[in-house]
N, C-alpha and C. Protein backbone atom coordinates (compact mmCIF):
# COMPACT_ATOMS: atom_id res chain seq x y z
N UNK A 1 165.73 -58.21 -37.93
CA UNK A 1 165.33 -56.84 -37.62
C UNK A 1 166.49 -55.91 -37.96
N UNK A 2 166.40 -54.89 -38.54
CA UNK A 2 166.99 -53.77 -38.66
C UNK A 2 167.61 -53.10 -37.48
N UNK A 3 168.51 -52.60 -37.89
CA UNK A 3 169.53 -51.96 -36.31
C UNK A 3 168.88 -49.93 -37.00
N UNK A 4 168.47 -49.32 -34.95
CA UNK A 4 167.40 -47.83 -35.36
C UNK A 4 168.80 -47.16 -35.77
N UNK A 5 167.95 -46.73 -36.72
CA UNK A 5 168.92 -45.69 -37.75
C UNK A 5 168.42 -43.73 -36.85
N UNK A 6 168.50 -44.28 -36.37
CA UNK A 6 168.41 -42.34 -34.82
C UNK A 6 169.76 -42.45 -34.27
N UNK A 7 170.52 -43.28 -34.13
CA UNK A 7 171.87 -43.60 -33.73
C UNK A 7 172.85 -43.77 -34.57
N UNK A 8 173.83 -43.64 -34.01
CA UNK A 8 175.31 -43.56 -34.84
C UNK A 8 175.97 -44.71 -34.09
N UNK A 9 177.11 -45.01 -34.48
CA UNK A 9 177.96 -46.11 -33.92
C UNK A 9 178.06 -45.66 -32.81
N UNK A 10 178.34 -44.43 -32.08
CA UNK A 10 178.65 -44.42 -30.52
C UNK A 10 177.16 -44.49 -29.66
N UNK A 11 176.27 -44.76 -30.51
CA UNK A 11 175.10 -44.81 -29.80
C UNK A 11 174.47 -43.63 -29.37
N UNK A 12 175.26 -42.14 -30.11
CA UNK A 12 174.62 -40.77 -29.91
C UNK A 12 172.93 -40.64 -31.26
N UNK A 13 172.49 -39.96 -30.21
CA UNK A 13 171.09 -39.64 -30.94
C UNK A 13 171.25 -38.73 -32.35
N UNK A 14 170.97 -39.12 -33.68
CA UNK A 14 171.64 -38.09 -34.37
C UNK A 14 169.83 -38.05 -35.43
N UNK A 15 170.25 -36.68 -36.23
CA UNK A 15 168.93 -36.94 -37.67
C UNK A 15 169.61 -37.77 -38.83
N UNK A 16 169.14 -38.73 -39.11
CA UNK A 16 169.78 -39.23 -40.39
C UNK A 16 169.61 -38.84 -41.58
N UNK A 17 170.68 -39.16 -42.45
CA UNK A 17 171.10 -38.02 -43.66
C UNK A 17 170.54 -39.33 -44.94
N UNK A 18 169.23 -38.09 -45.37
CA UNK A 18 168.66 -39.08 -46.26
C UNK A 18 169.62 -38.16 -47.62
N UNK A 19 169.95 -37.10 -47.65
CA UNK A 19 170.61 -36.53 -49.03
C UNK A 19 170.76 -37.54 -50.33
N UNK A 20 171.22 -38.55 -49.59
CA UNK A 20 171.54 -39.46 -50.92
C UNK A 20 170.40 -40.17 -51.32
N UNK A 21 169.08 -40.27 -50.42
CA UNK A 21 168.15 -41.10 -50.89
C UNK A 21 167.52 -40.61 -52.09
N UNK A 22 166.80 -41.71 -52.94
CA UNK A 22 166.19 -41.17 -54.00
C UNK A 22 164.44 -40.60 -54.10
N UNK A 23 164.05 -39.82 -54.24
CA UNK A 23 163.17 -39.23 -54.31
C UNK A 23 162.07 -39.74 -55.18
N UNK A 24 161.13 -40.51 -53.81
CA UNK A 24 159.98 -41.12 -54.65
C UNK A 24 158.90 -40.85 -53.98
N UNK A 25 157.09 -41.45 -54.80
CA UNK A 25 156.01 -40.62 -53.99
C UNK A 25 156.02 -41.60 -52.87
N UNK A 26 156.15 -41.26 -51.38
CA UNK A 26 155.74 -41.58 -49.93
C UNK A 26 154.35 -41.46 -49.66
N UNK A 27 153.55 -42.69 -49.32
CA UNK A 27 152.61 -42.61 -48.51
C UNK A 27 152.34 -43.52 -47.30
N UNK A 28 151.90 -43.20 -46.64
CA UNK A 28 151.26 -43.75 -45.03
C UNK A 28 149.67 -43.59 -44.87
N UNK A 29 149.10 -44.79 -44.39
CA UNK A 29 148.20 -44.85 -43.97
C UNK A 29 147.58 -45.49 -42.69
N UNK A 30 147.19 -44.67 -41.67
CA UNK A 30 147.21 -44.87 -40.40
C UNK A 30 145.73 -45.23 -39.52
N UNK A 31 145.64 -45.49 -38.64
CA UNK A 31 144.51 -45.90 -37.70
C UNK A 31 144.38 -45.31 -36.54
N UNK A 32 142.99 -45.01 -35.90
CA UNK A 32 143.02 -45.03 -34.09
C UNK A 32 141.72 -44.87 -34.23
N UNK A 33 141.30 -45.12 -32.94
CA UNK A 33 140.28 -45.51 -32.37
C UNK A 33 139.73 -43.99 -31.19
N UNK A 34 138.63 -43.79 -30.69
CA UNK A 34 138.27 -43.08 -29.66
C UNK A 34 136.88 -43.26 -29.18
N UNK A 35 136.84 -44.78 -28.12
CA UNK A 35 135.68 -44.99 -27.89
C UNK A 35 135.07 -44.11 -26.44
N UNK A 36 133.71 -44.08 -26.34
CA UNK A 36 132.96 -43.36 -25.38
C UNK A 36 131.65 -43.46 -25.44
N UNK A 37 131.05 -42.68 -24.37
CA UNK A 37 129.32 -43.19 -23.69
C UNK A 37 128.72 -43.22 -25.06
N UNK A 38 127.90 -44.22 -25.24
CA UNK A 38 126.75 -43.97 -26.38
C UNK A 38 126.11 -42.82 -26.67
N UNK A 39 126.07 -42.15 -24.92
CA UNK A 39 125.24 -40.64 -25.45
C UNK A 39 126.38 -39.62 -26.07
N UNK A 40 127.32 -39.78 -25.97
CA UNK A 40 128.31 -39.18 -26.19
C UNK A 40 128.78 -38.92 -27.72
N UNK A 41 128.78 -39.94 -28.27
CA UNK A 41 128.87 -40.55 -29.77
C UNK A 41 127.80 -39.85 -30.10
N UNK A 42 126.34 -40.59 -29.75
CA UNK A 42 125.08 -39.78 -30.17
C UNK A 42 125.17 -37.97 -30.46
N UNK A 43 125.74 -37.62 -29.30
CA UNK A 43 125.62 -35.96 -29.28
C UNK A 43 126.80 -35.36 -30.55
N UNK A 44 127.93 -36.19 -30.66
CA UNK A 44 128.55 -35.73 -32.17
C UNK A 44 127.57 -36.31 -33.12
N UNK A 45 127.18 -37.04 -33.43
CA UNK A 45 126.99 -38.11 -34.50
C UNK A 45 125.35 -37.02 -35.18
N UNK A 46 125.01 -36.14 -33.85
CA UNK A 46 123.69 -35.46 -34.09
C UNK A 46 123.53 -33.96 -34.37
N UNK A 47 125.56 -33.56 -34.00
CA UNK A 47 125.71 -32.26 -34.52
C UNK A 47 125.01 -31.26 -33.08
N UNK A 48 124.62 -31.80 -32.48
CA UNK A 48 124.52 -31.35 -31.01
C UNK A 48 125.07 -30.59 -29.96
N UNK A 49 126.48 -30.98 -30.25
CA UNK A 49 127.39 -29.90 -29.63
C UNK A 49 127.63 -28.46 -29.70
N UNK A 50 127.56 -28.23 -28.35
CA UNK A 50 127.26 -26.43 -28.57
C UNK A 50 128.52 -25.83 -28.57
N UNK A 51 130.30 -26.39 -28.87
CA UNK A 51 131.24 -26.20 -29.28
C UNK A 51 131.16 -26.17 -31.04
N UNK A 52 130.23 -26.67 -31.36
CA UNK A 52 130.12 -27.19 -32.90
C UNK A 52 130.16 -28.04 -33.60
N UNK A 53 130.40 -27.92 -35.20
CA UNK A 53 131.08 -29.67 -35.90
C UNK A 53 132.41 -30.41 -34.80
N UNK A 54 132.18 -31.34 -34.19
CA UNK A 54 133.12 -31.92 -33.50
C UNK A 54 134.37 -32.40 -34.74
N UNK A 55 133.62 -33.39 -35.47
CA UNK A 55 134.64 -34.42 -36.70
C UNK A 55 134.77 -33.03 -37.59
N UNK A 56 134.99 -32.13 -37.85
CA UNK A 56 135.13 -31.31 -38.87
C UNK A 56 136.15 -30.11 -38.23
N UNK A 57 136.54 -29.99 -36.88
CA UNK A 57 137.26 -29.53 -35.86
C UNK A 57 138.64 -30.30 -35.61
N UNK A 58 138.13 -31.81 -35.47
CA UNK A 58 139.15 -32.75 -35.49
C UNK A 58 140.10 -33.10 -36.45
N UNK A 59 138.85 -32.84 -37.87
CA UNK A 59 139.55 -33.10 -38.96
C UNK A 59 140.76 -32.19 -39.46
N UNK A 60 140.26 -30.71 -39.09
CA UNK A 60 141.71 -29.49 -39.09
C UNK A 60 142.20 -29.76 -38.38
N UNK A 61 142.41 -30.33 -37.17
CA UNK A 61 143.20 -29.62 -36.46
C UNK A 61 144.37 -31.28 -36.47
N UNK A 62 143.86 -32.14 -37.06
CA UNK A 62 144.51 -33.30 -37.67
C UNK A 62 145.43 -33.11 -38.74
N UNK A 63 144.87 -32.45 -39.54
CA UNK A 63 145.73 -31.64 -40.91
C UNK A 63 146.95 -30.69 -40.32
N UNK A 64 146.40 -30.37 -39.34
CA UNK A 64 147.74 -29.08 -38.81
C UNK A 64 148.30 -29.85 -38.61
N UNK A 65 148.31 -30.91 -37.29
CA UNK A 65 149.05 -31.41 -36.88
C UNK A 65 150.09 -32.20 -37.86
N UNK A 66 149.88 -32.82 -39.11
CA UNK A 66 150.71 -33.25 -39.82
C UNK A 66 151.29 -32.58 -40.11
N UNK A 67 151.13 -31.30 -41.02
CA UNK A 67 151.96 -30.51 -40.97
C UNK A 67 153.51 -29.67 -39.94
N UNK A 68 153.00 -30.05 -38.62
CA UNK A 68 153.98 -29.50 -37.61
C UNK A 68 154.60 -30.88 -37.13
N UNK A 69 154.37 -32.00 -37.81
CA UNK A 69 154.84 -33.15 -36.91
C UNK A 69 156.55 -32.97 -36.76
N UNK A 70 157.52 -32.27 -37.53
CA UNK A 70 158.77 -32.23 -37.00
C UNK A 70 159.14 -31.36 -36.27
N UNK A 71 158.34 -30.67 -35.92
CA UNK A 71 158.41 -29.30 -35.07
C UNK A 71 158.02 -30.13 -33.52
N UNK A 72 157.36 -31.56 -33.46
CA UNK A 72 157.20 -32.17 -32.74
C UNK A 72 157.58 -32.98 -32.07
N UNK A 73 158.39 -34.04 -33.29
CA UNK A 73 159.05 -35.14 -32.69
C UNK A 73 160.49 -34.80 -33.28
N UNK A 74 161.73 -34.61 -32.64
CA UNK A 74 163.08 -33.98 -32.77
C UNK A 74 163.80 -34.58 -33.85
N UNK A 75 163.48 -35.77 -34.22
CA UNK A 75 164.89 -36.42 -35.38
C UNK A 75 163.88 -36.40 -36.81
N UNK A 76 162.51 -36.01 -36.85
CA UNK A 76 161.91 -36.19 -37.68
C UNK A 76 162.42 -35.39 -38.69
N UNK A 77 162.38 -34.98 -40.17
CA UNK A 77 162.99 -34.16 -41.24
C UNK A 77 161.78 -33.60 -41.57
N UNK A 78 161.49 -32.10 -41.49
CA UNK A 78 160.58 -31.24 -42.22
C UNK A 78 159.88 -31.70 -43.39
N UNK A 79 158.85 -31.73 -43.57
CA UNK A 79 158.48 -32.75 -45.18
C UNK A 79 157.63 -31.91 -45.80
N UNK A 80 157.64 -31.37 -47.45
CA UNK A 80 156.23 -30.65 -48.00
C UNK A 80 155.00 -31.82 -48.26
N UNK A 81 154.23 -31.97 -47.18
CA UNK A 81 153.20 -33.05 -47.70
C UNK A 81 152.52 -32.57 -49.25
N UNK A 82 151.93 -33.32 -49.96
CA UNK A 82 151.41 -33.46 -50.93
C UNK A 82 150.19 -33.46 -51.07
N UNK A 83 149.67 -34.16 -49.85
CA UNK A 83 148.13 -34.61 -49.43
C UNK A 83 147.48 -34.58 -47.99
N UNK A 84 147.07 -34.86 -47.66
CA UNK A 84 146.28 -34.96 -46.03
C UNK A 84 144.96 -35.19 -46.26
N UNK A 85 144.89 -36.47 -46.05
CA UNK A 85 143.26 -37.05 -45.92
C UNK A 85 143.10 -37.57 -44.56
N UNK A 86 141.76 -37.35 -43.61
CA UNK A 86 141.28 -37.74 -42.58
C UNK A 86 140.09 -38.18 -42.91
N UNK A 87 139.76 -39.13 -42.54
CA UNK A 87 138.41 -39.79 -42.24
C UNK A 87 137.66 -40.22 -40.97
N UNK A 88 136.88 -39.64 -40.81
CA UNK A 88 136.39 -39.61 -39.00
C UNK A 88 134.88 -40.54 -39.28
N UNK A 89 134.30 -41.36 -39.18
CA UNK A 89 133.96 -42.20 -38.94
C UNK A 89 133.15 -43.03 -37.61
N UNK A 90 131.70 -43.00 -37.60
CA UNK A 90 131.34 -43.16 -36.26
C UNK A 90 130.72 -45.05 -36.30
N UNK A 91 131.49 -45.55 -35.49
CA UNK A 91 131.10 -47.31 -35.44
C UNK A 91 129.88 -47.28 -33.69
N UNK A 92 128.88 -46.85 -34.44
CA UNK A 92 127.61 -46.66 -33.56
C UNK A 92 127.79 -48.00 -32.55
N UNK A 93 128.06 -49.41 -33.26
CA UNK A 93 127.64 -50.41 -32.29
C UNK A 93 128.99 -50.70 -31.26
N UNK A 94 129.97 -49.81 -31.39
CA UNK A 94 131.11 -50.24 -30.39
C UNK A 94 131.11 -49.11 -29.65
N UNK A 95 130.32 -47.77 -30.20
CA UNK A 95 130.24 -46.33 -29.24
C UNK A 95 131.59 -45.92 -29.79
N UNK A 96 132.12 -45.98 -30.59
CA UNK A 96 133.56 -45.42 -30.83
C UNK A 96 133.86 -44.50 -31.99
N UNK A 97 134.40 -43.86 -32.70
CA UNK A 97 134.78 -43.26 -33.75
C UNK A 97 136.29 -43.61 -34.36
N UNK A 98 136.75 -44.17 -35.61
CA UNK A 98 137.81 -44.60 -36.14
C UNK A 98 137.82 -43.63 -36.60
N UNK A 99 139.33 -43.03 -36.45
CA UNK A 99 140.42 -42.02 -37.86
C UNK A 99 141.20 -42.68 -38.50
N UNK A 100 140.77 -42.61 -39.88
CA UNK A 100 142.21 -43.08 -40.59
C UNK A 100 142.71 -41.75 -41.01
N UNK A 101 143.62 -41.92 -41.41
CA UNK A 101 144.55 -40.43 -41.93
C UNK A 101 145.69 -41.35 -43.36
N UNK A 102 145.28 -40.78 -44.56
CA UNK A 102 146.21 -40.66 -45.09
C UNK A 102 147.02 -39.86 -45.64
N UNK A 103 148.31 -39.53 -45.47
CA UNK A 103 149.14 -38.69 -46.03
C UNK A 103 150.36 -39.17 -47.23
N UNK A 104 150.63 -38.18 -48.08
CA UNK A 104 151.73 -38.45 -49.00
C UNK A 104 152.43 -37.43 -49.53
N UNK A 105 153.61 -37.67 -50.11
CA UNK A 105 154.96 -36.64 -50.13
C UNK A 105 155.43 -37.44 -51.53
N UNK A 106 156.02 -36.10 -51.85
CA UNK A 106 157.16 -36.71 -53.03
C UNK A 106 158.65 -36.44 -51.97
N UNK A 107 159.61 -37.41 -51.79
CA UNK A 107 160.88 -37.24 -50.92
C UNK A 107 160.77 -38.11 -50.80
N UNK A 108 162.28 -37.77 -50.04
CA UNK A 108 163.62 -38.93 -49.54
C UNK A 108 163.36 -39.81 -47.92
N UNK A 109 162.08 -39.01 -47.58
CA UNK A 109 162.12 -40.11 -46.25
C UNK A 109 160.54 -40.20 -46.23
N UNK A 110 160.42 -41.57 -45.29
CA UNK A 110 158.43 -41.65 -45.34
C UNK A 110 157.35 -40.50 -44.34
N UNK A 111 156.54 -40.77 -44.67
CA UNK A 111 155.14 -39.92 -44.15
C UNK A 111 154.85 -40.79 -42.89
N UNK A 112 155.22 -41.62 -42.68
CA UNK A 112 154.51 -42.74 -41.34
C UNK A 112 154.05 -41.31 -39.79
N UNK A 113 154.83 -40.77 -39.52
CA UNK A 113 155.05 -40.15 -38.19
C UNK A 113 154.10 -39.19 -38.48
N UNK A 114 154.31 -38.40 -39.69
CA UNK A 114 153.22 -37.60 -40.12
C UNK A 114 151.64 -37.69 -39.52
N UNK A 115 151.45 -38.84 -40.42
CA UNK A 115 150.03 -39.83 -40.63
C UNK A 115 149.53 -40.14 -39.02
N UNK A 116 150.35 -41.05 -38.26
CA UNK A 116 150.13 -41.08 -36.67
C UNK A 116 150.34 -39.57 -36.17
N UNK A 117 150.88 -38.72 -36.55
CA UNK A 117 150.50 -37.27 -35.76
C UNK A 117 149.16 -36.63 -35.59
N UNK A 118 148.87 -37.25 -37.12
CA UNK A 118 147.69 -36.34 -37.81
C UNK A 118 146.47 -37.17 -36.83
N UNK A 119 146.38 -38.80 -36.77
CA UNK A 119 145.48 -39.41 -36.52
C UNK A 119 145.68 -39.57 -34.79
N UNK A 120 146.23 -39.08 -34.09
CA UNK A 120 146.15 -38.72 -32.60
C UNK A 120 145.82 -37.35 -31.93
N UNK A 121 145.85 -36.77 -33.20
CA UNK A 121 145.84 -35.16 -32.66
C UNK A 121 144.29 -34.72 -33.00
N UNK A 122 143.77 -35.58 -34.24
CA UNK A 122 142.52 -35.46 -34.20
C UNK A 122 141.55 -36.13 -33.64
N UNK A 123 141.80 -37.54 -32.81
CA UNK A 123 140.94 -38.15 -31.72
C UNK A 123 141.29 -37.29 -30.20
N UNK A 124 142.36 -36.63 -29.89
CA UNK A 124 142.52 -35.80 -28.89
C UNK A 124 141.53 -34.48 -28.96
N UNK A 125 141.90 -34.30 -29.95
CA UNK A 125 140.96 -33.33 -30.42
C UNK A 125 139.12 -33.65 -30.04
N UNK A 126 138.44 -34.60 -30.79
CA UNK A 126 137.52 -35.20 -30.22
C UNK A 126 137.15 -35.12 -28.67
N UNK A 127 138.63 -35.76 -28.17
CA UNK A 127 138.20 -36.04 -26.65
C UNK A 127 138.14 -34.41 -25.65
N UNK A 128 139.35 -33.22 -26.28
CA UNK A 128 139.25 -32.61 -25.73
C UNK A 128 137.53 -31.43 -25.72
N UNK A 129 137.03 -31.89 -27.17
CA UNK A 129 135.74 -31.12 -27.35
C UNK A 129 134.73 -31.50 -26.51
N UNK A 130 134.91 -33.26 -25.98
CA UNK A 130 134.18 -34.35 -25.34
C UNK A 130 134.36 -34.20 -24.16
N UNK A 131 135.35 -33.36 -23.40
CA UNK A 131 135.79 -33.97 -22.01
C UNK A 131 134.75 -33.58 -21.26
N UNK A 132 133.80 -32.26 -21.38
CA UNK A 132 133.01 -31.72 -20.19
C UNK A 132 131.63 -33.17 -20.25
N UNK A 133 131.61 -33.78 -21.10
CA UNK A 133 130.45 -34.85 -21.05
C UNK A 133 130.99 -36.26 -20.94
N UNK A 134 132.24 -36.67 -21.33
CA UNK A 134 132.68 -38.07 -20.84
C UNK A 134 134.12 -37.59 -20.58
N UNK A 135 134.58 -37.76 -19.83
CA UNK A 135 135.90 -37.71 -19.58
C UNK A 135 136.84 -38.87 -19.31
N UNK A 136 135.46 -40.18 -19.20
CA UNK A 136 135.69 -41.48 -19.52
C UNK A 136 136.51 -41.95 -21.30
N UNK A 137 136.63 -41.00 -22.07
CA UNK A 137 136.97 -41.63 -23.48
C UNK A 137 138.23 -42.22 -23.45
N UNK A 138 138.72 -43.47 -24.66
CA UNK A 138 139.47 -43.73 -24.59
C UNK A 138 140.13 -43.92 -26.08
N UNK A 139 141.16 -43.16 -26.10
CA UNK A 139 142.10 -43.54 -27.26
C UNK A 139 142.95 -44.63 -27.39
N UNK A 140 142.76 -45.44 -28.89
CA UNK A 140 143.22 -46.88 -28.55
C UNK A 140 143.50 -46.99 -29.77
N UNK A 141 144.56 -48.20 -29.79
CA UNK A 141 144.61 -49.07 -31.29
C UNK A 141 145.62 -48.00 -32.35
N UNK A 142 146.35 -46.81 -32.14
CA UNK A 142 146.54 -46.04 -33.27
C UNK A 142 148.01 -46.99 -33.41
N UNK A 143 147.60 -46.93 -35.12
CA UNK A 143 148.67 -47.96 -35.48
C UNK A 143 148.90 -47.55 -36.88
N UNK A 144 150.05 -47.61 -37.59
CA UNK A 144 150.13 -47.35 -38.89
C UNK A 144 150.01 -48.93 -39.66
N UNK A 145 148.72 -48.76 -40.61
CA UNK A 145 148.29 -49.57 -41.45
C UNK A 145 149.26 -49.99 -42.92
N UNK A 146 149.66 -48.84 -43.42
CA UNK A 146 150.41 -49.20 -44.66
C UNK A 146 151.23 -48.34 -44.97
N UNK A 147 152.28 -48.46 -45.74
CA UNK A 147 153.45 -47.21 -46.42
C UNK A 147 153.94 -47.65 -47.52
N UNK A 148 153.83 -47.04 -48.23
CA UNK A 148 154.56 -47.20 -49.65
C UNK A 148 155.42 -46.35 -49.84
N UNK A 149 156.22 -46.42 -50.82
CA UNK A 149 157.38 -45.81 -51.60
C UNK A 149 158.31 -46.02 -51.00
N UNK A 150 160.10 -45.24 -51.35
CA UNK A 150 161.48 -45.10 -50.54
C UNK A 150 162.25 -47.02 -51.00
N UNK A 151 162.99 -47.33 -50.47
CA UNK A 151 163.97 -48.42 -50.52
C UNK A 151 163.09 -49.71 -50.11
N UNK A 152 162.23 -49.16 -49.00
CA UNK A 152 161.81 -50.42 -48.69
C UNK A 152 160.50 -50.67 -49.01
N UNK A 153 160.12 -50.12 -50.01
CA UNK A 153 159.15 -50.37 -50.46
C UNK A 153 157.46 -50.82 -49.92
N UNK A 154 156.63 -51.32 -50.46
CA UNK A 154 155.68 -51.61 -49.69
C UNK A 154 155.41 -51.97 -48.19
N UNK A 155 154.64 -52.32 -47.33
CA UNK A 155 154.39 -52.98 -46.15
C UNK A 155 153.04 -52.51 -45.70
N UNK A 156 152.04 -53.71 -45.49
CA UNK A 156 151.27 -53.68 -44.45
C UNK A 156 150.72 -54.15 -43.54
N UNK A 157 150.20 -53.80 -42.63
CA UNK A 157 149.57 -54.20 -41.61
C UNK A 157 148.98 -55.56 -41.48
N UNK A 158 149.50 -56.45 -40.66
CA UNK A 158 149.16 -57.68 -40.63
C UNK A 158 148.20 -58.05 -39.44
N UNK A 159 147.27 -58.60 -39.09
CA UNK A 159 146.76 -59.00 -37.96
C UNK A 159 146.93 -59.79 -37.10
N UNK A 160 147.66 -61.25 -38.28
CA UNK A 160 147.94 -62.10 -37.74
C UNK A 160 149.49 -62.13 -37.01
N UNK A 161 150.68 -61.44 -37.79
CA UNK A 161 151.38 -61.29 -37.31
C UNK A 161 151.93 -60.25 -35.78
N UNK A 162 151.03 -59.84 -34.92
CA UNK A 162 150.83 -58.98 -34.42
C UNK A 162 151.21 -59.62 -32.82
N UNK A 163 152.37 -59.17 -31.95
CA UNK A 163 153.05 -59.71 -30.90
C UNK A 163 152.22 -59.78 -29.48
């Protein structure tokens, strides 16, 4: 395992200095889950909601959120994304809705944090449009699936290897 690069030798919290890294295309591709009542699913899935498009609400406000993710999480580095894809997705027989989110950048550090910003902010999103009818929902499973580009090149998501 790798020793977290958020620290310095005295163990102070610092941003790390990608300056010297080389500049290649970054992408991330991420997961989550937001299961709830069948009628619940039903009433997005039927455009029913008297707030409006639920997944089309989620889906902006998923996009923003990538965009502000360093304005969010403190050691993160400002990034010009390139792309922002969401996919909202309704799995009728588990009552749930999957987001994937993919994002990508040309730069010196990855999209991962991005991608999980984007794909929590738009199942919150969901739940917060959802809360007056289930307040039972549950967000689950958000996990980053794959990343490419930078030093370390490829990696993905394994099932089997999973702790």
């Amino acid at each position: 395992m790798t020793a977290l690069t958020h620290f310095n030798q005295s163990g102070e919290a610092h941003m790390v200095d990608v300056g010297e890294k080389a500049i290649t295309q970054r992408t991330a591709i991420t997961e989550g889950y937001i299961e709830m009542q069948p009628e619940t699913l039903k009433l997005i899935v039927d455009g029913g909601h008297k707030k409006g498009d639920v997944l089309a609400i989620a889906r902006i406000a998923g996009i923003m959120a990538s965009k502000k993710t360093a304005d969010l999480i403190p050691l993160c580095h400002p990034l010009p994304l390139t792309h922002v894809e969401i996919k909202l997705s309704a799995e009728i027989d588990n009552n749930r809705i999957r987001c994937q989110t993919t994002v990508k950048t040309n730069g010196q550090t990855g999209v991962e944090m991005e991608a999980l910003n984007a794909t929590q902010i738009a199942l919150l999103t969901i739940y917060d449009m959802c809360k007056a009818v289930d307040r039972g929902m549950v967000i689950q499973s958000v996990r980053l699936l794959e990343k490419d580009g930078g030093k370390s090149g490829h990696w993905q998501y394994d099932q089997q290897n999973v702790a």
